[in-house]
Structure formats: C-alpha cells, structure tokens
Protein backbone atom coordinates (compact mmCIF):
# COMPACT_ATOMS: atom_id res chain seq x y z
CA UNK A 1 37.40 -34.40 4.16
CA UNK A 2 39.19 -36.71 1.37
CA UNK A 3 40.07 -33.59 -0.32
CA UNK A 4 41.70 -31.75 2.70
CA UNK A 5 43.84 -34.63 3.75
CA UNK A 6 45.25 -34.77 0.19
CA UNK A 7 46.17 -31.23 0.28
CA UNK A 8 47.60 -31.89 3.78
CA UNK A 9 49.73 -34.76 2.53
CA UNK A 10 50.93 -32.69 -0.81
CA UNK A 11 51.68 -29.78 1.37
CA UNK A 12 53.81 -31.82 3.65
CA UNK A 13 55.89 -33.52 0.49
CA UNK A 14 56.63 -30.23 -0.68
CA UNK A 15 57.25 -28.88 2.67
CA UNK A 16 59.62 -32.01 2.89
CA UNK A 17 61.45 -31.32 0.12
CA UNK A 18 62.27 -27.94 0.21
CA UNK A 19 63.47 -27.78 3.87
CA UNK A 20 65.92 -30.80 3.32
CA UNK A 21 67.07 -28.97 0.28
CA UNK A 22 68.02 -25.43 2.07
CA UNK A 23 69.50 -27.55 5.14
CA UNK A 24 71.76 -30.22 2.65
CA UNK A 25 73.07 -27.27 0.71
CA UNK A 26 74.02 -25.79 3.97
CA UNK A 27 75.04 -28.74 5.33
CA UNK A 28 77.23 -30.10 2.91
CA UNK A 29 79.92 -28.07 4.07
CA UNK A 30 78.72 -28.65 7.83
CA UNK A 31 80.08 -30.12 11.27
CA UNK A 32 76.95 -31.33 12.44
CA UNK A 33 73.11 -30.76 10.71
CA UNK A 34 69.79 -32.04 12.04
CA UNK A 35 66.24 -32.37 10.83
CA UNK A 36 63.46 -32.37 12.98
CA UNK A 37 59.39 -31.95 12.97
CA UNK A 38 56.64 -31.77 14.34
CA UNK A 39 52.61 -31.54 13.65
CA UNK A 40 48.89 -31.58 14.74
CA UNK A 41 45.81 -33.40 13.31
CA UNK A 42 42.86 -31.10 14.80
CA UNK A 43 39.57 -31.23 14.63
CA UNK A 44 36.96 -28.55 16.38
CA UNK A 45 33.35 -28.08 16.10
CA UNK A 46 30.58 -25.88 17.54
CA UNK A 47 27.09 -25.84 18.36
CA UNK A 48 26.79 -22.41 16.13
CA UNK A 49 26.70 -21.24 12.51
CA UNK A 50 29.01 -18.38 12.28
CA UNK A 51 32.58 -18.87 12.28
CA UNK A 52 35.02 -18.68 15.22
CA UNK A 53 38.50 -18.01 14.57
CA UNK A 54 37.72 -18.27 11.20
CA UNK A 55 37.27 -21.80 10.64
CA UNK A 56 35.16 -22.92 13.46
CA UNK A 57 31.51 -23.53 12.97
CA UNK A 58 29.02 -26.47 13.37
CA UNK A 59 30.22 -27.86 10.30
CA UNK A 60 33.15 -28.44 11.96
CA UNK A 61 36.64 -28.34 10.59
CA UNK A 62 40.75 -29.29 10.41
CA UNK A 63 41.99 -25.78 9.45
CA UNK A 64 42.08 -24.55 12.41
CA UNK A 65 44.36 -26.35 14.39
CA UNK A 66 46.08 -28.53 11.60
CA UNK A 67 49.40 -28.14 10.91
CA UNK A 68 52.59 -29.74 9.54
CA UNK A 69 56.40 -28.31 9.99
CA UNK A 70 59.83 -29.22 9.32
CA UNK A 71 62.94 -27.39 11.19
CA UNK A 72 66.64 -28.08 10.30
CA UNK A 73 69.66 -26.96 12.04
CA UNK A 74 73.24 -26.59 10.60
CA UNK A 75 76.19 -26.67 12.96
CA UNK A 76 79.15 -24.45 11.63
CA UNK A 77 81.21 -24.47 15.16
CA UNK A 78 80.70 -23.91 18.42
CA UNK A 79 79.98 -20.70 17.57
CA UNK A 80 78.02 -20.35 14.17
CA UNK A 81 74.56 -22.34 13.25
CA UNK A 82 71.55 -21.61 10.88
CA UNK A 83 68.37 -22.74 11.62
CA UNK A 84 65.53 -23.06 8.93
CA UNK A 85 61.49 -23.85 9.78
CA UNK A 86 58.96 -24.33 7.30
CA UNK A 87 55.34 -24.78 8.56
CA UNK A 88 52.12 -26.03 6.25
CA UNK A 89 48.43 -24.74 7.77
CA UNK A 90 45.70 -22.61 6.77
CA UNK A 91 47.09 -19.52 5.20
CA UNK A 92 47.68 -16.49 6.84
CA UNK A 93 46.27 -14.16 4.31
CA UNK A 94 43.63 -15.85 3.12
CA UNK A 95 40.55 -17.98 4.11
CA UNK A 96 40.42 -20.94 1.29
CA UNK A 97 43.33 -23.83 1.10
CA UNK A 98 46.09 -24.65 2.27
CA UNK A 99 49.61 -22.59 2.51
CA UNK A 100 53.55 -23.90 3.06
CA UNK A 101 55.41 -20.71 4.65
CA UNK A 102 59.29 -20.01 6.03
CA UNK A 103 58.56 -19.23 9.72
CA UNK A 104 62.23 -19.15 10.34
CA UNK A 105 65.39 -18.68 8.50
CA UNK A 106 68.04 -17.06 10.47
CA UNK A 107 71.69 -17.54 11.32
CA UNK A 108 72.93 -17.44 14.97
CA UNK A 109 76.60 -16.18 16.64
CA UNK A 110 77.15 -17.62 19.87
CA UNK A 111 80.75 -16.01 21.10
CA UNK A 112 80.18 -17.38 24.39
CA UNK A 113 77.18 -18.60 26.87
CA UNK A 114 76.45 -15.23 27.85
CA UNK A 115 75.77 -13.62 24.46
CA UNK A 116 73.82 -14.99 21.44
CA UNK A 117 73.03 -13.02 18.15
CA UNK A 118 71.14 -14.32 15.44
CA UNK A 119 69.66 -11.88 12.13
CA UNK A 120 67.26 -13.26 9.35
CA UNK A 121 63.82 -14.23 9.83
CA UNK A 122 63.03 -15.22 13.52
CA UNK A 123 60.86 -15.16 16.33
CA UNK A 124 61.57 -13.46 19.71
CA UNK A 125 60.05 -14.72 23.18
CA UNK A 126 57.15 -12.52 23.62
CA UNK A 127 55.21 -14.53 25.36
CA UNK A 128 56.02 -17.72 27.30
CA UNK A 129 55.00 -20.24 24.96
CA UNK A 130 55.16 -18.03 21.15
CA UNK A 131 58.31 -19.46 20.10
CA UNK A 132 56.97 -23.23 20.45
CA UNK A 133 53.16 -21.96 19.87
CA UNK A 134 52.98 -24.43 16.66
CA UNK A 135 54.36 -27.64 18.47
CA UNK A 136 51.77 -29.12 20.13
CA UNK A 137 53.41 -31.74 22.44
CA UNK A 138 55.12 -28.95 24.33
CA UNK A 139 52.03 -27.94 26.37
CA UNK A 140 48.58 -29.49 26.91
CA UNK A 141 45.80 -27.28 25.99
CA UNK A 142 44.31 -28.23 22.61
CA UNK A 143 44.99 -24.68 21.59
CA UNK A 144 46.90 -21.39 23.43
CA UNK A 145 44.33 -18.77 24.68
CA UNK A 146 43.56 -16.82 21.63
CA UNK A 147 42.28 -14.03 23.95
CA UNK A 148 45.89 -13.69 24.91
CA UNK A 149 48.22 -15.14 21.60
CA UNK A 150 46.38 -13.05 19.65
CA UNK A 151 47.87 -9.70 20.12
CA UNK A 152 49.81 -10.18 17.02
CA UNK A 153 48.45 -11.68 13.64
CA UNK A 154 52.47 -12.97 13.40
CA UNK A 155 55.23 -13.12 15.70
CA UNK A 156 57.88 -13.79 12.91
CA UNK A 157 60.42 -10.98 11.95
CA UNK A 158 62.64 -10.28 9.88
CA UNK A 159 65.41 -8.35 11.72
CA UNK A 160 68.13 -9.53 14.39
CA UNK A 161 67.82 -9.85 17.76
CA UNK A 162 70.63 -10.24 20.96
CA UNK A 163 70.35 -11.94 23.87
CA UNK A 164 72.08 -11.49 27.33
CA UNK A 165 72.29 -14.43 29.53
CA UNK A 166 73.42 -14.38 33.81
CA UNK A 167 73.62 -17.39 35.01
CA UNK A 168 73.63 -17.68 39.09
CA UNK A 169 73.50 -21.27 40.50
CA UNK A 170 70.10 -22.04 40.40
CA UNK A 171 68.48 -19.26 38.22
CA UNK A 172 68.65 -17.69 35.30
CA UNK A 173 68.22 -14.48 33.61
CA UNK A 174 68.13 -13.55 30.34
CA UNK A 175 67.73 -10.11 28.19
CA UNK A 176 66.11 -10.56 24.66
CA UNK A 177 66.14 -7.33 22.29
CA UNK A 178 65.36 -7.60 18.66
CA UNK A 179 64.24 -5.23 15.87
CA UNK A 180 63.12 -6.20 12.07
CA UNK A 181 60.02 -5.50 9.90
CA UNK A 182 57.16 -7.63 8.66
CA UNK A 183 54.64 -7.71 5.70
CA UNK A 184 51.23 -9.31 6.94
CA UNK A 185 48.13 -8.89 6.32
CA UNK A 186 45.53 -8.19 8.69
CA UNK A 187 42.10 -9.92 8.82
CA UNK A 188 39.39 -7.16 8.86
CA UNK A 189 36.36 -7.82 11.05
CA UNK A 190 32.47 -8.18 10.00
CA UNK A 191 29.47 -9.03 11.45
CA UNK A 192 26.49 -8.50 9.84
CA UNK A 193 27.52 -8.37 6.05
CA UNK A 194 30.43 -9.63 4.87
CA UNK A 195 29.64 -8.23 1.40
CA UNK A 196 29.24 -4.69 2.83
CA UNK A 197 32.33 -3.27 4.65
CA UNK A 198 33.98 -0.47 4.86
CA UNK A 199 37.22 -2.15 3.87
CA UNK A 200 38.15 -3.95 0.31
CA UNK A 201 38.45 -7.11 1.07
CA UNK A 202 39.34 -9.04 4.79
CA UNK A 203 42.63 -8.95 5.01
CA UNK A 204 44.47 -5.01 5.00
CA UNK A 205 48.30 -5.31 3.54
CA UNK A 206 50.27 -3.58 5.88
CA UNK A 207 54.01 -3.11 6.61
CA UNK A 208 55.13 -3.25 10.34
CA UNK A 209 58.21 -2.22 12.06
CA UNK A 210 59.12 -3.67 15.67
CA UNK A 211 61.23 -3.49 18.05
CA UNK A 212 61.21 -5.13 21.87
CA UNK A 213 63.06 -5.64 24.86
CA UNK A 214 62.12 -9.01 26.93
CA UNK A 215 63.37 -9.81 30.29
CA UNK A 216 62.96 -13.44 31.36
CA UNK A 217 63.97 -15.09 35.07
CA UNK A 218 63.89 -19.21 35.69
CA UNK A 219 64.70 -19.71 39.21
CA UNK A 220 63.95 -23.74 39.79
CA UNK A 221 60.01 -24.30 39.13
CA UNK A 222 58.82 -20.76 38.08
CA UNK A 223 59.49 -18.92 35.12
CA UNK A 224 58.68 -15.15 34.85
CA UNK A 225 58.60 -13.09 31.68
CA UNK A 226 57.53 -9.27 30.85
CA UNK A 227 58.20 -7.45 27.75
CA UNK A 228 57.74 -4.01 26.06
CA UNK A 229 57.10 -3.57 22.54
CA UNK A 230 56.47 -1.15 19.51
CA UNK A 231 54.90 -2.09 16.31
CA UNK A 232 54.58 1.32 13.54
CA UNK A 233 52.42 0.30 11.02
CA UNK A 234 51.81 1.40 7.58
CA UNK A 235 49.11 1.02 4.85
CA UNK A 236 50.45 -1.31 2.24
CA UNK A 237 49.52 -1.38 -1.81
CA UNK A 238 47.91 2.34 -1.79
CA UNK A 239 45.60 1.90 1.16
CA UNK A 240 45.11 4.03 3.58
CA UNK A 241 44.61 4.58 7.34
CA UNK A 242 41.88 6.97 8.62
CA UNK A 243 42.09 7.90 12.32
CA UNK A 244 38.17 7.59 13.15
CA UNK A 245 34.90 8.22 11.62
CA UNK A 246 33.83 11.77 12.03
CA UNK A 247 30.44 13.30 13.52
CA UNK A 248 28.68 15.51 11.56
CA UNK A 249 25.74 17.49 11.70
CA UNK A 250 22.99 16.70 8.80
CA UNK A 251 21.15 20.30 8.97
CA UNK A 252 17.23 19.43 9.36
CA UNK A 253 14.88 18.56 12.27
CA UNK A 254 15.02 14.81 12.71
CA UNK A 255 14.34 12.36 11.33
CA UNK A 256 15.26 13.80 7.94
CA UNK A 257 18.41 15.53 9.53
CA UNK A 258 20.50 14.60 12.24
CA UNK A 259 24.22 13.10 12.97
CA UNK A 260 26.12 11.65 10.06
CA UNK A 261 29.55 10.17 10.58
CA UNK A 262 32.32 10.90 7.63
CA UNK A 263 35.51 9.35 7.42
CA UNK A 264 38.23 11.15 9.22
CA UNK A 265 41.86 12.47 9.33
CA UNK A 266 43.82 10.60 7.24
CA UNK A 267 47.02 9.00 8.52
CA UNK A 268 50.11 6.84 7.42
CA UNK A 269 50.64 5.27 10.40
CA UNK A 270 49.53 3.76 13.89
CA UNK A 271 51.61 3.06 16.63
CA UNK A 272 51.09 0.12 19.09
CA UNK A 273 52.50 -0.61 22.05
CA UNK A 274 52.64 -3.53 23.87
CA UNK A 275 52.86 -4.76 27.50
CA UNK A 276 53.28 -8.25 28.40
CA UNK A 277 53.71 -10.30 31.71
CA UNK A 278 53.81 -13.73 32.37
CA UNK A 279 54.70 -16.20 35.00
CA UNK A 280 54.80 -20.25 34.63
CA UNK A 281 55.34 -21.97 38.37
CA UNK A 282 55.35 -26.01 38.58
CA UNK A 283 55.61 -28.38 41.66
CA UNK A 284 54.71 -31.99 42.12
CA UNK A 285 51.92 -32.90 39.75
CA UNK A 286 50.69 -29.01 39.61
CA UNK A 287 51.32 -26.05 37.44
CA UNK A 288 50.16 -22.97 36.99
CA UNK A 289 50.90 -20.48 33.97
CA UNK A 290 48.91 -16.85 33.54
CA UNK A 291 49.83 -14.13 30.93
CA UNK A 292 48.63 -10.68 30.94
CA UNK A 293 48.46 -8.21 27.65
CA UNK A 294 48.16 -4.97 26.53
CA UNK A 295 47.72 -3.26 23.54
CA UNK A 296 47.96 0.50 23.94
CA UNK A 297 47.05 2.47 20.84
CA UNK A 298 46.46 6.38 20.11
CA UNK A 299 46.81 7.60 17.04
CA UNK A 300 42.47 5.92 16.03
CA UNK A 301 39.68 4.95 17.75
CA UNK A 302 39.36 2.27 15.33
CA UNK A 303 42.21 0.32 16.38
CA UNK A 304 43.14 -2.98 18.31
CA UNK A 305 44.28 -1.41 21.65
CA UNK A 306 42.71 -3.83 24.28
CA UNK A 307 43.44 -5.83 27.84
CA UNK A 308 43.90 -9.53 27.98
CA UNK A 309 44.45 -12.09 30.12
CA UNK A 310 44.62 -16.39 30.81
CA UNK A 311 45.44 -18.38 33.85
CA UNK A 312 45.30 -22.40 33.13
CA UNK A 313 45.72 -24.61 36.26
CA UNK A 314 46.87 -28.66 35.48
CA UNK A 315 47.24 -31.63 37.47
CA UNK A 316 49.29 -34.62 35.91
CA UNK A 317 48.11 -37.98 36.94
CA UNK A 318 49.97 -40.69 34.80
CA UNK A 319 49.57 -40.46 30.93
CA UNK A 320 46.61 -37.73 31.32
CA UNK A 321 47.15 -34.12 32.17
CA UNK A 322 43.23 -32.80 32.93
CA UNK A 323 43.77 -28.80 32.70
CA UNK A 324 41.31 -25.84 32.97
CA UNK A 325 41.71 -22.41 31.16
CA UNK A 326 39.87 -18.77 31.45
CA UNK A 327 40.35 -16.41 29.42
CA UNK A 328 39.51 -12.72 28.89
CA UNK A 329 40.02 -9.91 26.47
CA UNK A 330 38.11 -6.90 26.44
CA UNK A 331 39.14 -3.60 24.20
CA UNK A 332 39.74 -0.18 25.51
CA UNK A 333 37.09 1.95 26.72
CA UNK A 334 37.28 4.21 24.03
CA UNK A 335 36.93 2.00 21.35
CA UNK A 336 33.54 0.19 22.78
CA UNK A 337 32.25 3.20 23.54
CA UNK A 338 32.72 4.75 19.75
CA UNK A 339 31.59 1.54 18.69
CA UNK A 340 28.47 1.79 20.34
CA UNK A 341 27.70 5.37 19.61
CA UNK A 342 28.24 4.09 16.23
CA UNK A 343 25.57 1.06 15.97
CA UNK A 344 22.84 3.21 17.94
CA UNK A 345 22.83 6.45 15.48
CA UNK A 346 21.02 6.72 13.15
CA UNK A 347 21.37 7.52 9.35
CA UNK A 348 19.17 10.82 8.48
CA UNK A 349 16.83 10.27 5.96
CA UNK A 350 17.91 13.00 4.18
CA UNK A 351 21.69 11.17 3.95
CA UNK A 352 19.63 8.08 2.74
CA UNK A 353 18.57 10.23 -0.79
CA UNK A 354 20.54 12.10 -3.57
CA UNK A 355 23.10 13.35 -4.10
CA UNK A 356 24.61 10.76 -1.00
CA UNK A 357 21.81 7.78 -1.73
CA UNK A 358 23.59 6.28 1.64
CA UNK A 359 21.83 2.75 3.11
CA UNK A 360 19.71 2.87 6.19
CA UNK A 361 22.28 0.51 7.63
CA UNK A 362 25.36 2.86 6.40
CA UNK A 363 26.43 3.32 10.38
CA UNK A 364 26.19 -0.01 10.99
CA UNK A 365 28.60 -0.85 8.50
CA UNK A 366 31.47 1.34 9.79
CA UNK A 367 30.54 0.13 13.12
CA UNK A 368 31.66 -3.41 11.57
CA UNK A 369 35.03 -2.08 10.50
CA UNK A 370 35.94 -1.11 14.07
CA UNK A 371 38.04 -3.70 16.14
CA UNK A 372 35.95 -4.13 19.09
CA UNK A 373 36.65 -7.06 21.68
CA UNK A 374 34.61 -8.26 24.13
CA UNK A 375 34.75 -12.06 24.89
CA UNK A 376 35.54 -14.11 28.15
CA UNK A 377 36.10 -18.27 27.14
CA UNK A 378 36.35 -21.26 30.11
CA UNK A 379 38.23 -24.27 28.58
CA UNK A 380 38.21 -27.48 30.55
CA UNK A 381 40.18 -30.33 29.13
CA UNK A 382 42.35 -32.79 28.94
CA UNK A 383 46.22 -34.06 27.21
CA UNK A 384 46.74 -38.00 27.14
CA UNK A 385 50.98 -38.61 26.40
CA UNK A 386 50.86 -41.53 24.42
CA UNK A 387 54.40 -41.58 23.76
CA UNK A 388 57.40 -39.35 24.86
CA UNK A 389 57.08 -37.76 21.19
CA UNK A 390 53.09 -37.26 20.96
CA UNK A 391 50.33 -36.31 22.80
CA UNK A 392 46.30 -36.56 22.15
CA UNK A 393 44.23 -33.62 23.49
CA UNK A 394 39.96 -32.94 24.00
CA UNK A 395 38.70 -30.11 24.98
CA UNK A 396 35.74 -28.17 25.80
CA UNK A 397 35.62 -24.37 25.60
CA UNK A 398 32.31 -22.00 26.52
CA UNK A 399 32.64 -18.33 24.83
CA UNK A 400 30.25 -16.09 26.02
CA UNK A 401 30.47 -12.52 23.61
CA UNK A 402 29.30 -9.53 25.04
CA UNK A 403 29.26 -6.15 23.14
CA UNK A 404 31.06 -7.95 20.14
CA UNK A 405 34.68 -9.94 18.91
CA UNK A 406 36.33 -9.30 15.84
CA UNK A 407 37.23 -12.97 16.32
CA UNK A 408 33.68 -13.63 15.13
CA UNK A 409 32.72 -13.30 11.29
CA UNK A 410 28.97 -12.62 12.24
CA UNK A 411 26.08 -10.85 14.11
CA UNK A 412 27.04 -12.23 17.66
CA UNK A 413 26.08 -9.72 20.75
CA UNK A 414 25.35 -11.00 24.40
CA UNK A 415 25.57 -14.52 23.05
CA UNK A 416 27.52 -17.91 24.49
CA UNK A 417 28.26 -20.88 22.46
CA UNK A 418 30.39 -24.15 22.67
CA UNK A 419 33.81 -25.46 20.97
CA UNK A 420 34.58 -28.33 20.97
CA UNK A 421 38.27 -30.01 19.90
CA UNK A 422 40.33 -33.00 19.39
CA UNK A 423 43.64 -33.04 18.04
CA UNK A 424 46.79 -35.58 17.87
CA UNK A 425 50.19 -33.87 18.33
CA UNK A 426 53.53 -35.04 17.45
CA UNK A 427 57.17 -34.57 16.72
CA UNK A 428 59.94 -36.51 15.13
C-alpha cells in the first residue's frame, strides 16, 4: 500500500510539473490562464478471487478508481483559448503501475455563442457524463456504469470537432460533430488460461478512425442526448484481424473425427457503429438519469457488438445523496450463440495427434478470445458533500454473470459476487 501511494504522489509531481509548464509557456503571452484539478482516492474490494475490471478482487485495490489530473486553460480573446488535461491512473495499456497521460490538448475558436470549433486532442459528448467521467465530485455514484461507459476503451481523439448552439428562452440545443483518429490498445479477454489465448498478449494495438454527430436538448430540469457514431478499426504493429473461426469437418466417425474450427477470412478492418440515448431529468430532491447503448458490428462474429443500458434514481437529503443503479449489458445474439457452439464442441481426437498435436481444450481457447457479454450489476449507495469542492462516496454493487463478461479475467459462468467501494473525490 506504502508503495502505491508513493507512486501516486511521484506521478502527481510530475503530472504537476509538466501541465504548469505547457500552460506558462502558453500563457506568458496570455489575457487570462487558469489551473485547475481534480482527483479520487478509491478503494474497492470483493468477496471473489478473479479480477473485475481488472483490478478488483478480494485482495482489494486503489487502481481502479484512483486517479489524479491537472487541466489548464489559456485565454487568447474572446474568441481563442487552449485547454490542456493531464490525468495520472492505472495505465491504459497495461496492467502493472502507474501511468501520467495527455487526455486533452486542443485549441478552441469561438466566433460567436452559436458556433465553437476546437482541433487537437479532445473529447466529444458521447454520453451524458464522458466528458467529466474522471471528476468525481460532478456526480455521486462511486463509479459510472461500466455496463454502459464501456463501449469505448477511450473517448479521447485526436481530430476537431464543431458545435452548433440555439438558444430559445428556456432551452437549449446544441449539435456536436467531430472526426479524428486514435491509437489504443484493446484489452483481450480470458477466462480460463491466461497463459493460453488465442491472442499475443492482452492488449491488441489498433488504430481507430471516428467520426459522430451528437444532438443534445436542456430544457429547465431534463437533459436529453442521442448520438450516432462510426469507429473503422485497423490491426496495428503487423497483427491481424480474422472475421470468425471456421467449421470444419475432421473426416472420421467420432470421436476420432468430427468438427474442427480453423481460423477464418482474414480482414483489415471492422466497422462499429454506435447508438446512444440518454436523458438526465431533476426536480426537488430527485433525479433520474438512464443511458441506452449500442454497438452494432458486422464484418466478425468475434467482435464487441452488444446492448446496454443504466437507470440510477437519487434522493438528496442534506450533505448525503443515497442513490441506486442497475445496470445491464448483454452482447448480440450472434456472438453468444457462436460462443457457445464454440465451448460445447469438441476437439476430435484425431486433431489432438500429429501432424496438428492440438490440446483437448484447443476450442475452449478460441472460445476465450471471443468478446462475449453477459452481466446485469444493482449498485446501491451513497455520496456525502463534505465541502462544495469534495465529496466521499460507499457503495455496494451485486454482479450476477450469466453466459460470460469479458470484463472478467477468469472462469466465471452463472455466477454473482459482491463489490464493494469507497472513494474521496475532489477538485481544486
């Protein structure tokens, strides 16, 4: 624990340092500059071995939720700005340490209030709460619903984007397009064998255009948002893209013959669209906030196309904010059902000697590689403002898996377990 607080505390110097070094160069020449941040200190455990979300397990862990991040903002004019944001957290492409990443650097070109450009890195509204997702004080669950906020491993671009703004007397509408590329790497799934995949390693390098139109509405209490968007991806570093795995016929009676599954077609890319809705309504004490999401995929069964869904209710009374979340994603039909045909055939014996010498569990082990989705999670909590500037949170979340979750690094079918988190949140 000694040891990850003194990485935490490093990271944050350094984090420190460079930010107010990009901002004062900017600023030296500047009408008006500001430095802000923000952070959390969380902790979550469960009543489980395996890992959840990566991080999560009985041992229990910071890495998960921790995180510390620095944003400064450079007034030109009325019309010009740059804004830069650096966050420290667990890496993205890697389990192990620590990591200090540019989330944001981008300059923005406000003519008037009705338009607003901005090109560099940034990150458009996707869903209601991605572009303040990392500052905790700004909602009250101890975490977003992952089932949802995790249709994209990043949100971050690096591209330009335009927004149209009409304002009416007491609403509000606003256009959001944007375009750019990203390098990320995605986190593989496995559940049985981490050692024995069908991929190289857990996280895939892969290059991703995008491009996305978001319409958003604020008329007094309720906010509504809904968005289409493309991602193309391509195979980074010489890696390639297959578009399933393959049936075959092994030529013998069974058991020594039977159905053997080959890699198949290979491709250089995979499209994804996305559909998102959202609405956000408050009155009194109450509010209410549900997102839906869709990830529609054809080009391989192996993909991440998949439904999703939250709806979190909260009641302020005083300081505390008591909330309650579900939560439910569940992956196309197609995929859970070639994921299943995949885990109940077997390998012919014959395929288990030379020339192919392939393990009894060979099937298995493709099946592992496959993005399946299958989890439903009820979070009941609460957010305690301690100050206008930072907020403590608890929480308890039940996650039942049902076919499987490639949020899961292990063997976890039909199974429930328990989460649960603390966290301080703060900004300055």
């Amino acid at each position: 624990m000694k040891i990850r607080l003194r990485l935490y505390v490093r990271l944050t110097r350094t984090l420190a340092a460079g930010v107010c070094a990009a901002v004062l160069s900017v600023a030296a020449s500047a009408a008006d500059f500001a430095l802000t941040g923000f952070g959390t200190l969380g902790y979550a455990v469960s009543d489980q071995r395996f890992q959840y979300l990566r991080y999560i397990d009985k041992g229990g862990t910071l890495k998960a939720d921790s995180l510390i991040g620095l944003q400064g903002e450079v007034t030109l004019d009325p019309q010009w700005s740059a804004t830069v944001q650096a966050v420290a957290s667990a890496p993205r492409t890697r389990d192990d340490g620590y990591d200090a990443q540019v989330r944001w650097a981008f300059v923005s070109y406000r003519p008037n209030n009705e338009w607003l450009f901005r090109a560099g890195r940034l990150r458009p509204p996707v869903l209601i709460n991605t572009q303040n997702a990392e500052v905790g004080v700004t909602f009250d669950p101890v975490r977003l619903p992952v089932e949802v906020y995790s249709l994209s491993p990043v949100y971050d671009v690096d591209g330009a984007a335009l927004t149209r703004t009409w304002t009416r007397d007491d609403s509000e509408i606003s256009l959001d397009a944007y375009l750019g590329n990203s390098k990320i790497k995605y986190r593989t799934p496995y559940q049985r064998d981490p050692t024995q995949t069908v991929f190289p390693d857990h996280y895939f390098p892969e290059q991703v255009s995008l491009v996305g139109l978001v319409l958003s509405h604020v008329d007094g209490p309720i906010l509504l948002r809904a968005g289409v968007h493309r991602a193309t991806l391509r195979p980074d570093q010489q890696r390639q893209f297959v578009n399933a795995f393959e049936p075959i016929p092994f030529p013998a009676p069974p058991p020594f013959g039977g159905i053997l599954f080959v890699p198949g077609t290979v491709i250089d890319r995979i499209g994804v669209t996305v559909l998102t809705i959202g609405a956000d309504w408050h009155s009194g004490d109450w509010r209410v906030s549900g997102e839906f999401g869709q990830r529609i995929i054809k080009d391989t069964k192996m993909g991440v196309g998949s439904k999703s869904g939250y709806v979190t209710v909260t009641r302020a009374a005083g300081k505390w904010t008591p909330y309650v979340t579900y939560a439910r994603l569940l992956s196309a039909p197609d995929t859970r059902s070639f994921y299943q045909q995949l885990n109940a055939t077997a390998v012919p014996l014959g395929a288990q000697g030379p020339p192919l010498v392939l393990p009894a569990t060979y099937h298995k082990i493709l099946a592992d590689g496959v993005f399946v989705f299958d989890q439903y999670s009820a979070m009941l909590g609460t957010s305690y403002s301690a100050s206008a500037t930072s907020k403590l949170k608890f929480e308890w979340m039940r996650t039942h898996i049902g076919l499987g979750s490639a949020l899961v690094d292990g063997d976890v079918h039909r199974k429930s377990f328990n989460v649960f988190s603390m966290s301080y949140n703060f900004v300055f």
